[in-house]
Protein backbone atom coordinates (compact mmCIF):
# COMPACT_ATOMS: atom_id res chain seq x y z
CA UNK A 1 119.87 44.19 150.78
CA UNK A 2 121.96 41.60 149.50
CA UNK A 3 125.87 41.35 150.05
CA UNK A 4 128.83 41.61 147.61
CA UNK A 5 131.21 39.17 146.48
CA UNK A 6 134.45 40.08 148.14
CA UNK A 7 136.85 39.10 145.21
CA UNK A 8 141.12 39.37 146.27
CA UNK A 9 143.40 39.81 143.03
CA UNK A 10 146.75 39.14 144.32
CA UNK A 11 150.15 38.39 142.19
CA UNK A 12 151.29 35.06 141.57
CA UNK A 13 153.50 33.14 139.74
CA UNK A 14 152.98 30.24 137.22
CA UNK A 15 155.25 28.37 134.93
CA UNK A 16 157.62 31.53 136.10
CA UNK A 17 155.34 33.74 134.53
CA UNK A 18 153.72 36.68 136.31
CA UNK A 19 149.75 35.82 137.01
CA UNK A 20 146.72 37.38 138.37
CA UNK A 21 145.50 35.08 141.31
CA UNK A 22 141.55 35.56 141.94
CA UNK A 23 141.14 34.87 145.21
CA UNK A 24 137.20 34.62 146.52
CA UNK A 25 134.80 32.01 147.94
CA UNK A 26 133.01 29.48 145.82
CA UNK A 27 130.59 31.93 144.25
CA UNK A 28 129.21 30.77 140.47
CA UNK A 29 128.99 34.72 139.26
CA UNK A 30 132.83 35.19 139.77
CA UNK A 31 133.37 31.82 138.22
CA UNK A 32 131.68 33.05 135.56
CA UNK A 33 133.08 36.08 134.69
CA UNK A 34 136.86 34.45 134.86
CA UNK A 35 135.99 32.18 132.79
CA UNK A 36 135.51 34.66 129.81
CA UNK A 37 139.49 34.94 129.78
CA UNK A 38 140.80 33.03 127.42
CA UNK A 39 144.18 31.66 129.23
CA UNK A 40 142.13 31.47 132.53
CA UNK A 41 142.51 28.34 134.88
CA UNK A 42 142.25 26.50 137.71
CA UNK A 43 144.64 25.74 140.17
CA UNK A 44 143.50 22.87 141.79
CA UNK A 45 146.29 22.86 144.25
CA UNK A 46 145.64 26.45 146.22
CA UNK A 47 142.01 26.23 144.73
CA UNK A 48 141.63 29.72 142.89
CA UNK A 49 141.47 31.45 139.40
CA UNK A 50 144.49 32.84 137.41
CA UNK A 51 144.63 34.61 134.65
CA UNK A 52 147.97 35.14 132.82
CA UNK A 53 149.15 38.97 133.92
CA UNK A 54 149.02 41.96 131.35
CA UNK A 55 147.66 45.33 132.16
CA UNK A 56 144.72 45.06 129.78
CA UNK A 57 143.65 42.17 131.32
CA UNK A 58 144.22 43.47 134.69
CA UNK A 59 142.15 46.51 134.21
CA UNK A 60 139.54 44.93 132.26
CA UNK A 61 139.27 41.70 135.15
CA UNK A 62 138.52 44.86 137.52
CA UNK A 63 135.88 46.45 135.40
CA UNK A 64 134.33 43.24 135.01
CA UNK A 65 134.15 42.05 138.54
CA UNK A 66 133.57 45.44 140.14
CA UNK A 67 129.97 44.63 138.66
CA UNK A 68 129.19 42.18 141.25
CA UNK A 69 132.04 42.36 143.52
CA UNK A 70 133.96 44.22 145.54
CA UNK A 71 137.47 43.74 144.89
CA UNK A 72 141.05 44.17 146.32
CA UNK A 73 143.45 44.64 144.36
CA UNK A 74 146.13 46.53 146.90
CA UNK A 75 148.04 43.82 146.66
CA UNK A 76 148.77 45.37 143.22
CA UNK A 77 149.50 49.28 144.26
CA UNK A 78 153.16 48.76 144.39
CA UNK A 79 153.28 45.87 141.94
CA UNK A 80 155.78 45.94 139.17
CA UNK A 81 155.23 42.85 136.27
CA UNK A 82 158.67 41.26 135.48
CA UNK A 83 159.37 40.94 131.71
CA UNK A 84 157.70 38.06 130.80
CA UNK A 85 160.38 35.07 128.53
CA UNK A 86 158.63 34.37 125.52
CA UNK A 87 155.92 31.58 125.92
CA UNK A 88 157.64 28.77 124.47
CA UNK A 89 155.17 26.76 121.68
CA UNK A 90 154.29 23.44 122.99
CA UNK A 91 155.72 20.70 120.93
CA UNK A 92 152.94 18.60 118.76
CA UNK A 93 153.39 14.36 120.06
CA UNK A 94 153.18 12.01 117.02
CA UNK A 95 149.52 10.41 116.96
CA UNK A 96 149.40 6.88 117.56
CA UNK A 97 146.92 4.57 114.98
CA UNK A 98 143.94 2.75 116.36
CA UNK A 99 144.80 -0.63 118.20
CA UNK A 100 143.41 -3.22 115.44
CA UNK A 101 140.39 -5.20 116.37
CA UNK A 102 142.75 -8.67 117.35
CA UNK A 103 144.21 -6.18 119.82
CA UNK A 104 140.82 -4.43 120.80
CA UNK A 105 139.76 -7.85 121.59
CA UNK A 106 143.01 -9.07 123.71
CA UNK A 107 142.81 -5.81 125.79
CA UNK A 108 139.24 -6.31 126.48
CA UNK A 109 140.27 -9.43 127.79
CA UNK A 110 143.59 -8.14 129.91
CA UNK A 111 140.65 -5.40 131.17
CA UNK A 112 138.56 -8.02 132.83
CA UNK A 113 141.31 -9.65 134.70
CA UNK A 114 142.96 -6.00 135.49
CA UNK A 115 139.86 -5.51 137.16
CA UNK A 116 139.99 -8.44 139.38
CA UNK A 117 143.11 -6.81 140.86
CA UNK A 118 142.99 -2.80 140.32
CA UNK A 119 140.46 -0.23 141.25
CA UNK A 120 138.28 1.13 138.10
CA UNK A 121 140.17 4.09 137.81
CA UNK A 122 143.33 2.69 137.54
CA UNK A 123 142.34 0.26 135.21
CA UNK A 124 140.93 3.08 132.85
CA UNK A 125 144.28 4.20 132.64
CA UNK A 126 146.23 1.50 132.27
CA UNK A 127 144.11 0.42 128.89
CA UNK A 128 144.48 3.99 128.19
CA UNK A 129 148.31 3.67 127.95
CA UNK A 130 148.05 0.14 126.36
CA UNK A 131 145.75 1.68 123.89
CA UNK A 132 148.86 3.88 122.75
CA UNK A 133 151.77 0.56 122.49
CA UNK A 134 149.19 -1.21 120.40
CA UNK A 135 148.36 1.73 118.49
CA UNK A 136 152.22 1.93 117.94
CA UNK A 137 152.19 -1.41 116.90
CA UNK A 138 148.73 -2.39 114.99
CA UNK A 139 150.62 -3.81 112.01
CA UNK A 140 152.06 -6.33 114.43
CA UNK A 141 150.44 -9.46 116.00
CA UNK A 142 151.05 -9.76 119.66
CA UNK A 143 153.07 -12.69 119.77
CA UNK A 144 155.53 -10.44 117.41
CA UNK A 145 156.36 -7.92 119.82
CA UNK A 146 159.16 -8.97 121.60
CA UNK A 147 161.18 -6.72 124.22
CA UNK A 148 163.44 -5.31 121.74
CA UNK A 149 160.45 -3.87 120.31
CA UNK A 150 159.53 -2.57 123.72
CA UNK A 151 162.85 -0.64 124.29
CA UNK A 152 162.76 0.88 120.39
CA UNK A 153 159.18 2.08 121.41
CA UNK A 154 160.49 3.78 124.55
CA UNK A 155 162.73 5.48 122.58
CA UNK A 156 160.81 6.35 119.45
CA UNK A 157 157.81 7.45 120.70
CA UNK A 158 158.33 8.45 124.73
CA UNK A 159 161.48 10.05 124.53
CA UNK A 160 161.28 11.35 121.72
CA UNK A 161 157.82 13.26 121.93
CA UNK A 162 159.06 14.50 125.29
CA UNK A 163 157.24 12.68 127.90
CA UNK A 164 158.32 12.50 131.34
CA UNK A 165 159.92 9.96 133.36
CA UNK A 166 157.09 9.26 135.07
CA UNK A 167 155.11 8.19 132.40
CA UNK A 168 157.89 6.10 130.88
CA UNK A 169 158.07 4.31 134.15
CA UNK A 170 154.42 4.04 134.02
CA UNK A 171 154.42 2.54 130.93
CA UNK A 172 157.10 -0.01 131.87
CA UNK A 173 155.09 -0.69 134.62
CA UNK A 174 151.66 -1.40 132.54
CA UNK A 175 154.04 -3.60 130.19
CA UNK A 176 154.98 -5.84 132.87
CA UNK A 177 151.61 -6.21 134.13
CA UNK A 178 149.92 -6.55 130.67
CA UNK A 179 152.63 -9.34 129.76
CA UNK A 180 152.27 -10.79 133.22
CA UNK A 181 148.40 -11.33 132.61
CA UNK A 182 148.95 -12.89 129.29
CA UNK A 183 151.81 -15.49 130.84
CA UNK A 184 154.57 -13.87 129.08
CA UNK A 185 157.86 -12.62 130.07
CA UNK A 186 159.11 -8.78 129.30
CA UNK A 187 162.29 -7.83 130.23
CA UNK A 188 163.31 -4.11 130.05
CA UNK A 189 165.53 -1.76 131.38
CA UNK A 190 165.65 -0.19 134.26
């Protein structure tokens, strides 16, 4: 006789929306199953399922997991859903052009010595954000790009598309250590 999934649907809240937590142990089967729900993910904080809350969903997550499960959903007897604000449309970011191949071949170069200093990982994403301020300025040769053109790229493309502070300090950051490699200076604002 084997032994059902015990499966825990419990309310949460996301992005102060009103969310169906699926609470269970690792088990592929109820992994499975959420994943069918479109708007389904992972928190990888608390380590469990959630599916955005609607009573269609809720009773159809039931029918669905009651196949191999058995599930509580007490939590739920009492439960009222809050009217949910409108899901706001996430704003489209300008795409950046390719970095041209004198670039390509400059940030291979700034790669090797990053390396030499910074795990792999890091370095991945450091190229990764140097990938976009050369993309921003592939017309341009490197000498060209002075810190002026630094700041008006801050503006134009980070703040403007949204980003948060932490990636514009990020991105200062790379800048500093990209133009330290090549033994030039950058100076930009705070």
């Amino acid at each position: 006789m084997t032994r059902k999934i015990k499966v825990i649907l419990q309310p949460v809240k996301f992005r102060k929306r009103d969310h169906i937590g699926i609470l269970s142990l690792h088990s592929p089967e109820v992994d499975e199953i959420v994943r069918e729900f479109d708007e389904a993910e992972w928190s990888t904080g608390y380590r469990f399922w959630h599916i955005p809350y609607n009573p269609d969903t809720y009773n159809n997550l039931i029918d669905k997991l009651k196949e191999i499960a058995v599930v509580d959903h007490s939590s739920y007897r009492n439960y009222v859903a809050e009217e949910q604000p409108e899901k706001q449309e996430r704003k489209k970011r300008m795409k950046v052009e390719e970095p041209n191949p004198e670039q390509k071949k400059i940030l291979k170069k700034v790669e090797t010595e990053f390396l030499k200093t910074y795990s792999p990982s890091t370095v991945k994403i450091y190229i990764c954000l140097l990938n976009v301020f050369f993309g921003w300025f592939n017309q341009k040769h490197d000498d060209e790009i002075a810190s002026e053109d630094v700041e008006l790229f801050i503006r134009d493309y980070i703040e403007k598309n949204g980003y948060t502070p932490n990636y514009k300090r990020l991105m200062k950051n790379v800048l500093r250590r990209y133009y330290a490699v090549r033994g030039k200076e950058i100076h930009l604002k705070p």
